[in-house]
C-alpha atoms as a PDB file:
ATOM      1  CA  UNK A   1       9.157  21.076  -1.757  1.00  0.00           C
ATOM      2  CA  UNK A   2       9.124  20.493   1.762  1.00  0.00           C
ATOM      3  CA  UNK A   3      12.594  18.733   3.477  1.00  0.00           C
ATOM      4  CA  UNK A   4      10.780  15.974   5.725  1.00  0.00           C
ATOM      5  CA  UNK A   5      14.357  14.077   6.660  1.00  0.00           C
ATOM      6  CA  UNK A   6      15.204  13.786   9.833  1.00  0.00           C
ATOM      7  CA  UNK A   7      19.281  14.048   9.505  1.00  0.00           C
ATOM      8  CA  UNK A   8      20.997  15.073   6.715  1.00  0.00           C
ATOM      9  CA  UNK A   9      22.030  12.904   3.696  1.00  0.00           C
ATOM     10  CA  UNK A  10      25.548  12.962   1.841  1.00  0.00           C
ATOM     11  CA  UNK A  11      25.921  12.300  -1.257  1.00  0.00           C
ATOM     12  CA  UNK A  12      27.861   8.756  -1.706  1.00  0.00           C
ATOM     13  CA  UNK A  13      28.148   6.258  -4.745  1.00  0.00           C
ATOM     14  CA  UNK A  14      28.992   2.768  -3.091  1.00  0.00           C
ATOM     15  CA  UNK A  15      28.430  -0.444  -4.594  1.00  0.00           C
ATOM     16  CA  UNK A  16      25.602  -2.291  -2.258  1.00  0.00           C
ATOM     17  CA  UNK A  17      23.410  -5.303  -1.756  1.00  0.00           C
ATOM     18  CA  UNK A  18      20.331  -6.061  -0.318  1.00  0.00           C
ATOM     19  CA  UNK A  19      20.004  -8.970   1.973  1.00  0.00           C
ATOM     20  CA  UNK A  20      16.855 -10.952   2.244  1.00  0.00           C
ATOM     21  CA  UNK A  21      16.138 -13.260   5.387  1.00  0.00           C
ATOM     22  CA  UNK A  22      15.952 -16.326   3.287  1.00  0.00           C
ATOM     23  CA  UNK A  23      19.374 -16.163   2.387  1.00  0.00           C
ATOM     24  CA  UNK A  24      18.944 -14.056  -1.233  1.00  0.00           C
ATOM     25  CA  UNK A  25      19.534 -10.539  -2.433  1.00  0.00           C
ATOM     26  CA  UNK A  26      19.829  -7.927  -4.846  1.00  0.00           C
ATOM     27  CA  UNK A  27      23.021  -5.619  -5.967  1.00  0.00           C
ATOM     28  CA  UNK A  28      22.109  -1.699  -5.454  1.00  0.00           C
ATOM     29  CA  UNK A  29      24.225   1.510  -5.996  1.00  0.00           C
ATOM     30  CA  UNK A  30      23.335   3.714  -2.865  1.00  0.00           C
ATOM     31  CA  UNK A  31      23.598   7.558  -3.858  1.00  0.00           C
ATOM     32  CA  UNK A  32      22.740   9.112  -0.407  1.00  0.00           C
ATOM     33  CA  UNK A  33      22.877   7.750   3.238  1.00  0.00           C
ATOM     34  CA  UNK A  34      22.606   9.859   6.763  1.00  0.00           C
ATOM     35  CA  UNK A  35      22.012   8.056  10.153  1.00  0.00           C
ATOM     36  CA  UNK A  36      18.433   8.007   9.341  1.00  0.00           C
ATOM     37  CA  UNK A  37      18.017   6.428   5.473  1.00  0.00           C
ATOM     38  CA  UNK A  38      19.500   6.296   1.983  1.00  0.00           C
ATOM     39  CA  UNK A  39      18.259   6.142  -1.980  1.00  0.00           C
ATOM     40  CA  UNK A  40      19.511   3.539  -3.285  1.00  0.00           C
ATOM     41  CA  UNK A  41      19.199   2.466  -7.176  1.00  0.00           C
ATOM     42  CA  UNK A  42      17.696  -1.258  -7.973  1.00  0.00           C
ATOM     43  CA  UNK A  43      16.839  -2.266 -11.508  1.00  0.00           C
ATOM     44  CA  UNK A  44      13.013  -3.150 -10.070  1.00  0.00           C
ATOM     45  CA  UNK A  45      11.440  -2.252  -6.743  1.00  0.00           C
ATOM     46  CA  UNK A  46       8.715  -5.111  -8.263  1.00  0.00           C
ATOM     47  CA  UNK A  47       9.014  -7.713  -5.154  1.00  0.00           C
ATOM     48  CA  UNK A  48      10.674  -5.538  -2.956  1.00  0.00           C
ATOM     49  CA  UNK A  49      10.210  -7.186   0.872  1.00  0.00           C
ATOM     50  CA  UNK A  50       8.377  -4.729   3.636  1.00  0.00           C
ATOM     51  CA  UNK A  51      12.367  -5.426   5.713  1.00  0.00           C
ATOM     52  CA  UNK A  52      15.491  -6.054   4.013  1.00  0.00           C
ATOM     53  CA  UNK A  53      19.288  -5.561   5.169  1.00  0.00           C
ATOM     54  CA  UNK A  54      21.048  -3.151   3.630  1.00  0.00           C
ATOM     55  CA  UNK A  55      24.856  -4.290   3.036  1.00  0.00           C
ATOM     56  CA  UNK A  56      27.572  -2.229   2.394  1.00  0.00           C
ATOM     57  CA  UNK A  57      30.764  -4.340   2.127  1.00  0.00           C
ATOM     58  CA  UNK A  58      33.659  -1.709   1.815  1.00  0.00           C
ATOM     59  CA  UNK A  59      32.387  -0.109   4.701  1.00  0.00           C
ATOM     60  CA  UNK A  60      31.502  -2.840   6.807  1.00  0.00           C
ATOM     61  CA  UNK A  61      27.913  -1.786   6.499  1.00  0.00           C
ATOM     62  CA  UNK A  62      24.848  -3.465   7.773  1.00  0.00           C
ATOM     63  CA  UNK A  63      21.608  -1.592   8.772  1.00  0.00           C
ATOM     64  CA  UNK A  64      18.160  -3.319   8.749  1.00  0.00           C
ATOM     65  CA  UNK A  65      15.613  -0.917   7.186  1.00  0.00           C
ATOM     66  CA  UNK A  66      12.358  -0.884   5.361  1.00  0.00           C
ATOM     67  CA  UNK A  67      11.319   1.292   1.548  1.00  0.00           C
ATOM     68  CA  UNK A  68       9.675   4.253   2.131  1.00  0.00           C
ATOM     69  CA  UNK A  69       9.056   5.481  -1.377  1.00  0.00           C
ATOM     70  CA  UNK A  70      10.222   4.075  -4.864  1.00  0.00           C
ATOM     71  CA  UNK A  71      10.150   5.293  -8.553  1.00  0.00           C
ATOM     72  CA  UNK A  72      11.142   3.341 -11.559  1.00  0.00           C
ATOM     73  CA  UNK A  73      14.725   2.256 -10.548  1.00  0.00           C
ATOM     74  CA  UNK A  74      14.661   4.324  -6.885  1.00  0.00           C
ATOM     75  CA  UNK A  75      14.012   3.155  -3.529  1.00  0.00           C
ATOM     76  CA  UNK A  76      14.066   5.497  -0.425  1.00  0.00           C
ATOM     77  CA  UNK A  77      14.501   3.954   2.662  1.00  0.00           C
ATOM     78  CA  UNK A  78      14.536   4.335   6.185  1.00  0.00           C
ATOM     79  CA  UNK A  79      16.927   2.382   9.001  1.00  0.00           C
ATOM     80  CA  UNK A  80      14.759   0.237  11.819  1.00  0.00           C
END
């Protein structure tokens, strides 16, 4: 398989939540981040919006981004 990333990911598990702009949002568990994306774990990707926030709280997280790929229960994405 072919590495197509543009930085580096490390390997994290941090509780997260995705932020809607109408105000709602969905828990994640992120298992990978680098400057340019992160997998994060959702029960569905079903109704997934083309932009979200990503929100991690313990680290004072925010970074808007948009899914690049999903599975069952996995959800690449990439930062705006």
């Amino acid at each position: 398989m072919i590495e197509r990333r543009i930085a580096t990911r490390q390997r994290v598990l941090k509780q997260g939540t995705l932020a809607f702009g109408g105000g709602g949002g969905i828990d994640c568990t992120v298992r990978n981040i680098s400057s340019s994306g992160a997998r994060i774990e959702i029960e569905s990707p079903v109704g997934l919006p083309p932009t979200f926030t990503l929100v991690i709280k313990a680290d004072q997280f925010l970074r808007r981004c948009h899914p690049v790929w999903s599975t069952d229960t996995k959800v690449g994405v990439a930062f705006d």
